[in-house]
Protein backbone atom coordinates (compact mmCIF):
# COMPACT_ATOMS: atom_id res chain seq x y z
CA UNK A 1 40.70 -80.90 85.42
CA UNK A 2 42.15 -80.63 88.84
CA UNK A 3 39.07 -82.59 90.64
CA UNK A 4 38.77 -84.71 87.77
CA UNK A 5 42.22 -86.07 88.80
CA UNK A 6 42.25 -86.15 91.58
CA UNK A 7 38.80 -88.40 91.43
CA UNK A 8 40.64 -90.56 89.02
CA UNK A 9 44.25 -90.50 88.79
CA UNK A 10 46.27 -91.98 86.35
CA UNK A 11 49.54 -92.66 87.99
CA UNK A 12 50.15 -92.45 91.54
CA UNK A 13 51.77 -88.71 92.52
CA UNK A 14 55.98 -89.01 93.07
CA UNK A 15 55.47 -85.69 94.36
CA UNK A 16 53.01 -83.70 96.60
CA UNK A 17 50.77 -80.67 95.07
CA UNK A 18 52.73 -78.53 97.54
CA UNK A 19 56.09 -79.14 96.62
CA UNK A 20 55.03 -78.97 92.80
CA UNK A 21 52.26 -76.63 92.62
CA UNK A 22 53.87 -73.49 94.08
CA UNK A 23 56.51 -73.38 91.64
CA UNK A 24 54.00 -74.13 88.62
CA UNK A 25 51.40 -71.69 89.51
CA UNK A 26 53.87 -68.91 90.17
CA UNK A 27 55.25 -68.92 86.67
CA UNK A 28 51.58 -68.98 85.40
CA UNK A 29 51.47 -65.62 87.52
CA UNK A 30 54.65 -64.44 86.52
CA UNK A 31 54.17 -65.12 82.84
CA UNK A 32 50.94 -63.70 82.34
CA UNK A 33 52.42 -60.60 84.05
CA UNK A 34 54.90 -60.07 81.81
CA UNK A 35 53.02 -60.43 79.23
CA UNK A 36 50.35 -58.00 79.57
CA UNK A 37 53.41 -55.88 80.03
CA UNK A 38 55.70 -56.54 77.24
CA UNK A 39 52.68 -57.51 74.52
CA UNK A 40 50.22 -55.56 75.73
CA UNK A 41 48.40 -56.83 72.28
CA UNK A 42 46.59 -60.00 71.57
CA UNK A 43 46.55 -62.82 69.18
CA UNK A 44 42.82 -61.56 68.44
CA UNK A 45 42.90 -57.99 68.70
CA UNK A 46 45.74 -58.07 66.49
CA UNK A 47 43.41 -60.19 63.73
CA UNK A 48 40.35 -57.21 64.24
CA UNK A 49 43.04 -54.84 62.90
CA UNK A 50 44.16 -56.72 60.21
CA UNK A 51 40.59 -57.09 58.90
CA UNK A 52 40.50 -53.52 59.03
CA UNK A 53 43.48 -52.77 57.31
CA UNK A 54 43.57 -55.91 54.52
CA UNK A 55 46.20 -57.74 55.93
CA UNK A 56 47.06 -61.74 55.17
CA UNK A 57 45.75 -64.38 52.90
CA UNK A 58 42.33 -64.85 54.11
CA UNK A 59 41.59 -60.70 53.84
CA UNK A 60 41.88 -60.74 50.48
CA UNK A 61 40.30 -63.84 49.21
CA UNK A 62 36.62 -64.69 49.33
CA UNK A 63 35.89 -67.69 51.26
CA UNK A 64 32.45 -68.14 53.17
CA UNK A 65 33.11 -67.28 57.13
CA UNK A 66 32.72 -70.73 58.33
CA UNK A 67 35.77 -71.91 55.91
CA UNK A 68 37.93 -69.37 57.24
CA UNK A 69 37.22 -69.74 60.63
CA UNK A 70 37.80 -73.90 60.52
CA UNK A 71 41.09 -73.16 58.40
CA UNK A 72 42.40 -71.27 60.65
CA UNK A 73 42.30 -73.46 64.34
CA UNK A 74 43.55 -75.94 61.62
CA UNK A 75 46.51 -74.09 60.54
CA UNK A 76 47.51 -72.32 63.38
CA UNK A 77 47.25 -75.68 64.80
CA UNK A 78 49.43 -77.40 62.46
CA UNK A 79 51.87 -74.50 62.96
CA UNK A 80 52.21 -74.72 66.36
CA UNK A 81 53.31 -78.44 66.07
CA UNK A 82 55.88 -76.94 64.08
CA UNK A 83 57.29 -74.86 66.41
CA UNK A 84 57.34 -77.34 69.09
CA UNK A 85 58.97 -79.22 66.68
CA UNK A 86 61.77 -76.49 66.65
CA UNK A 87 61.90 -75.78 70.43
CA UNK A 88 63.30 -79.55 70.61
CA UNK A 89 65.30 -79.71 67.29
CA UNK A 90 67.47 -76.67 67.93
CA UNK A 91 69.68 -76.73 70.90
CA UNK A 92 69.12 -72.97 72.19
CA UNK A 93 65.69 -73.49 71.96
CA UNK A 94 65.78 -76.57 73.56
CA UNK A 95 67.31 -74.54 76.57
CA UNK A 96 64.27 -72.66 77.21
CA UNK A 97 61.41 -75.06 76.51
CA UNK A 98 62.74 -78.12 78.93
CA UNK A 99 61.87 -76.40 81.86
CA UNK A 100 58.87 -78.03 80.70
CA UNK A 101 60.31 -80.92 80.96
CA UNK A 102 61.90 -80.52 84.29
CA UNK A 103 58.76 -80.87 85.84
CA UNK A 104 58.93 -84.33 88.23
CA UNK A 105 55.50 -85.08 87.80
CA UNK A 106 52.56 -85.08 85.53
CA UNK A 107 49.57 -83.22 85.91
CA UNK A 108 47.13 -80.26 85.02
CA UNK A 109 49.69 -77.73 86.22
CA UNK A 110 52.42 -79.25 84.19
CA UNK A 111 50.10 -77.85 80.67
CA UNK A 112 50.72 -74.36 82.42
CA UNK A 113 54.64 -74.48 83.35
CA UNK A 114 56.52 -72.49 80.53
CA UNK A 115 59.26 -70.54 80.73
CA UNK A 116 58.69 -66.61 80.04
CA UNK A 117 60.95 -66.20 77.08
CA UNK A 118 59.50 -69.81 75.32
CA UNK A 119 56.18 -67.82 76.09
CA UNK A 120 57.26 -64.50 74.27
CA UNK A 121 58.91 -66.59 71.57
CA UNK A 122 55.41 -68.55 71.15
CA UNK A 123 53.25 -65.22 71.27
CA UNK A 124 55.44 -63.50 68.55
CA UNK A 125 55.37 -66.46 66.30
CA UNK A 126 51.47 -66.55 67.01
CA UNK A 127 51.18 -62.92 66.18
CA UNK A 128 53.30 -63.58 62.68
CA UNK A 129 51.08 -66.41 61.77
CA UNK A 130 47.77 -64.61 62.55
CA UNK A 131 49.20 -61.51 60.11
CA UNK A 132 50.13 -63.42 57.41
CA UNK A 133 46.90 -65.58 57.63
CA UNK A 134 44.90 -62.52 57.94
CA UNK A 135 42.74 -65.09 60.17
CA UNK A 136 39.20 -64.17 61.18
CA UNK A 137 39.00 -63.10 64.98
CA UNK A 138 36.97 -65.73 65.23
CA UNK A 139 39.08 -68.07 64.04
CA UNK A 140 41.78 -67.08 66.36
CA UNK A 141 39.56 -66.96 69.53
CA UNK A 142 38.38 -70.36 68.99
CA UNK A 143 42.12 -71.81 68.54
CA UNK A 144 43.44 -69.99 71.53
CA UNK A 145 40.47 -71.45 73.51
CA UNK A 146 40.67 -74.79 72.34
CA UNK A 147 44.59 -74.49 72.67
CA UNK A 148 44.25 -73.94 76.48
CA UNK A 149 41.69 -76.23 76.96
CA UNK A 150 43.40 -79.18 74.99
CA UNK A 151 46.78 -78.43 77.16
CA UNK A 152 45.37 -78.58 80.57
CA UNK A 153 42.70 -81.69 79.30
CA UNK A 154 46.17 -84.00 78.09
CA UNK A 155 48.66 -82.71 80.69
CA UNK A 156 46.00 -84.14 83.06
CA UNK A 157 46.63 -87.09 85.09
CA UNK A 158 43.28 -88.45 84.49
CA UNK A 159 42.54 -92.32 84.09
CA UNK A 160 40.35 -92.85 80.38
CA UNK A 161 39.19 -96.42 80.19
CA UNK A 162 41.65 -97.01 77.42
CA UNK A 163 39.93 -98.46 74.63
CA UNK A 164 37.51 -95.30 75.25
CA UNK A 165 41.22 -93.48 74.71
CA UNK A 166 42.46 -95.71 71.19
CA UNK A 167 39.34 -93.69 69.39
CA UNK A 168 39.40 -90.45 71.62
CA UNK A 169 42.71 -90.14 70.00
CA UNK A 170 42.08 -89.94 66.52
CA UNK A 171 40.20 -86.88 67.25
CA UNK A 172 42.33 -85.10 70.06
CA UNK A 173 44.96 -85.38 72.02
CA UNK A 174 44.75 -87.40 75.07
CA UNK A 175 46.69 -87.65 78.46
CA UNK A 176 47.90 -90.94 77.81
CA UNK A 177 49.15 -89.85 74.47
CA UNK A 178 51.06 -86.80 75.55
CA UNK A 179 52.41 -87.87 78.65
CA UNK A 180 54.82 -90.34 76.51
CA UNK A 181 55.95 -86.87 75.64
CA UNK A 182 57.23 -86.47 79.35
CA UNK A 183 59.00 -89.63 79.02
CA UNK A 184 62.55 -89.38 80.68
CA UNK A 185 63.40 -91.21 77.53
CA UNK A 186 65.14 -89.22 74.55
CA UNK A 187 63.04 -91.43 71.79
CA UNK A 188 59.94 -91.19 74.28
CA UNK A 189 60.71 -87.56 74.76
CA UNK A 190 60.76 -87.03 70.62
CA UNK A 191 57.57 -88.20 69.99
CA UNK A 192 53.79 -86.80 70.41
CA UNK A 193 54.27 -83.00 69.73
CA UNK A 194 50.97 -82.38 69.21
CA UNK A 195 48.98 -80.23 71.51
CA UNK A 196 45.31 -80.09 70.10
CA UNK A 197 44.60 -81.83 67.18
CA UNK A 198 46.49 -85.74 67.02
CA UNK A 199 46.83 -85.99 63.33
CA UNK A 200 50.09 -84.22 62.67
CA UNK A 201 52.29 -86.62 64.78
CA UNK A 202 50.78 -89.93 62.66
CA UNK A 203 51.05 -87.95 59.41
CA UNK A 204 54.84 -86.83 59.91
CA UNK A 205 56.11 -90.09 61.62
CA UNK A 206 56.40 -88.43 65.06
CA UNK A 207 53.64 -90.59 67.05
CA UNK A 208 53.97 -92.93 69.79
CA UNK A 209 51.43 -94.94 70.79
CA UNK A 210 53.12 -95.95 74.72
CA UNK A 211 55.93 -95.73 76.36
CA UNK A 212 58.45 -98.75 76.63
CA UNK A 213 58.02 -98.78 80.51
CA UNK A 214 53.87 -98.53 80.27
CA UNK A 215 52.53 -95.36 81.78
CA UNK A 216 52.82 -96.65 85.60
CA UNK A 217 56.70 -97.93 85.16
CA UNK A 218 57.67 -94.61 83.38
CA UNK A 219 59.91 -91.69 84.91
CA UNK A 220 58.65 -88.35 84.30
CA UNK A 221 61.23 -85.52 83.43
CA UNK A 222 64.67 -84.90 81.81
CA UNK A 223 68.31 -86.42 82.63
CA UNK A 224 69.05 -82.81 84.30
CA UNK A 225 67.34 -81.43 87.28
CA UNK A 226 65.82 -84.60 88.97
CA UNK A 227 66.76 -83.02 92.57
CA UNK A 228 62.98 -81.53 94.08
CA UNK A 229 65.00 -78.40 94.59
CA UNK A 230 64.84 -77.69 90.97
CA UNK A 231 60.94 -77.56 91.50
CA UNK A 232 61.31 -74.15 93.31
CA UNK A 233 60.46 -70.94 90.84
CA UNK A 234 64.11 -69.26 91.26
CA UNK A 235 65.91 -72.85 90.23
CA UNK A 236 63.09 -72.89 87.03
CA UNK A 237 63.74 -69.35 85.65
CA UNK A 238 67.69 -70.38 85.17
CA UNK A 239 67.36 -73.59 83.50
CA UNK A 240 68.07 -72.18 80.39
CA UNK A 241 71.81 -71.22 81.44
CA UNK A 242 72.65 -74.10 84.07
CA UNK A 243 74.38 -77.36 82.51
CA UNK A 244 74.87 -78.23 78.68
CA UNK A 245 72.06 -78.67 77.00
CA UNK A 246 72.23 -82.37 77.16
CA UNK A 247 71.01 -85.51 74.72
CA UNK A 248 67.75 -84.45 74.41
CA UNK A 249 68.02 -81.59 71.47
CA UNK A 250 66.75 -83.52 67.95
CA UNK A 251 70.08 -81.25 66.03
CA UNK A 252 72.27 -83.61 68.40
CA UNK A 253 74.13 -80.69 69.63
CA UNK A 254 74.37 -81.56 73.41
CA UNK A 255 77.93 -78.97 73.50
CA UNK A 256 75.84 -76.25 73.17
């Protein structure tokens, strides 16, 4: 995705890959490090055991494999719009998840730039949904693949002919759809939660089809922390605590 945009950018950079990209690709270090030490466990291994042991809906019903397995990427899916639903509706949560936000510019690296505890959050509520699912390892390998893939594809500052993009985006979505999503703009900013699959933003009245300014007049980011020093890893990891929480929080809560 990186040489694909850079053979065919969408929008012109605001900022260069080295005063971005260090930042970005240190929390990707930092966060998988963590990780492997605080849940040493994964999303998968954790479904192998609870086919072992019974556990969830789909270990103790009989559907064929292939039903399961589809089910699952489609409800774990679903669920994950949810919860990036509630990282913007609730104010504390909102705290944590808009270094995400932050970010100045728009690209592949952008799909990657999460703060550690939004990450633990995530993987817990992963791990609760893959219990209670009792979803096939299968199933769960296939979502967390297409998961990754489908962040760094629409984080991706890659140019799609765009009537190529109004179908591509019935199935999936695409970097013109997200990026709206990165719009500086609360209503902008509100919209287009979706990560993998499109349909859940057009069936619960959260899509977007562009952004007010068009995609070359928009300004990427949030209200707070437009200075290129908040682009450096130290000024990232305290985000959460620095300033109110602002206008962007769905609760309207901005004292918190």
């Amino acid at each position: 995705m990186a040489l694909s945009e850079a053979a065919a950018p969408r929008r012109p950079r605001a900022y260069s890959r080295f005063t971005r990209w260090p930042g970005n690709l240190a929390i990707v270090a930092l966060n998988t490090a963590l990780i492997r030490v605080v849940l040493p466990t994964t999303a998968v291994a954790l479904a192998v055991l609870g086919a072992e042991r019974g556990w969830g809906l789909f270990n103790n019903l009989s559907f064929p494999s292939w039903v399961e397995v589809v089910a699952s990427v489609v409800i774990l899916d679903a669920a994950i719009y949810l919860q990036h639903v509630m990282f913007h509706a609730v104010p504390a949560l909102w705290r944590v998840h808009r270094m995400h936000h932050a970010d100045l510019d728009f690209d592949v690296t952008t799909g990657a730039r999460f703060h550690p505890i939004e990450i633990g959050l995530s993987m817990l509520f992963k791990f609760g949904l893959v219990v209670a699912l009792g979803a096939p390892a299968l199933g769960v390998l296939s979502f967390e693949v297409l998961l990754n893939a489908t962040s760094m594809f629409n984080h991706g500052n890659l140019r799609i002919p765009v009537r190529f993009d109004r179908y591509l985006r019935w199935l999936m979505v695409t970097p013109d759809m997200h990026r709206v999503h990165h719009s500086i703009v609360v209503t902008e900013t509100n919209s287009n939660f979706g990560f993998n699959l499109p349909w859940w933003d057009r069936l619960l009245g959260t899509y977007r089809d562009q952004p007010a300014a068009g995609h070359d007049g928009m300004t990427i980011g949030i209200e707070q922390f437009r200075d290129a020093r908040e682009l450096r890893i130290d000024r990232m990891l305290l985000q959460p605590w620095r300033g109110p929480a602002g206008g962007y929080p769905i609760a309207g809560r901005s004292a918190l």
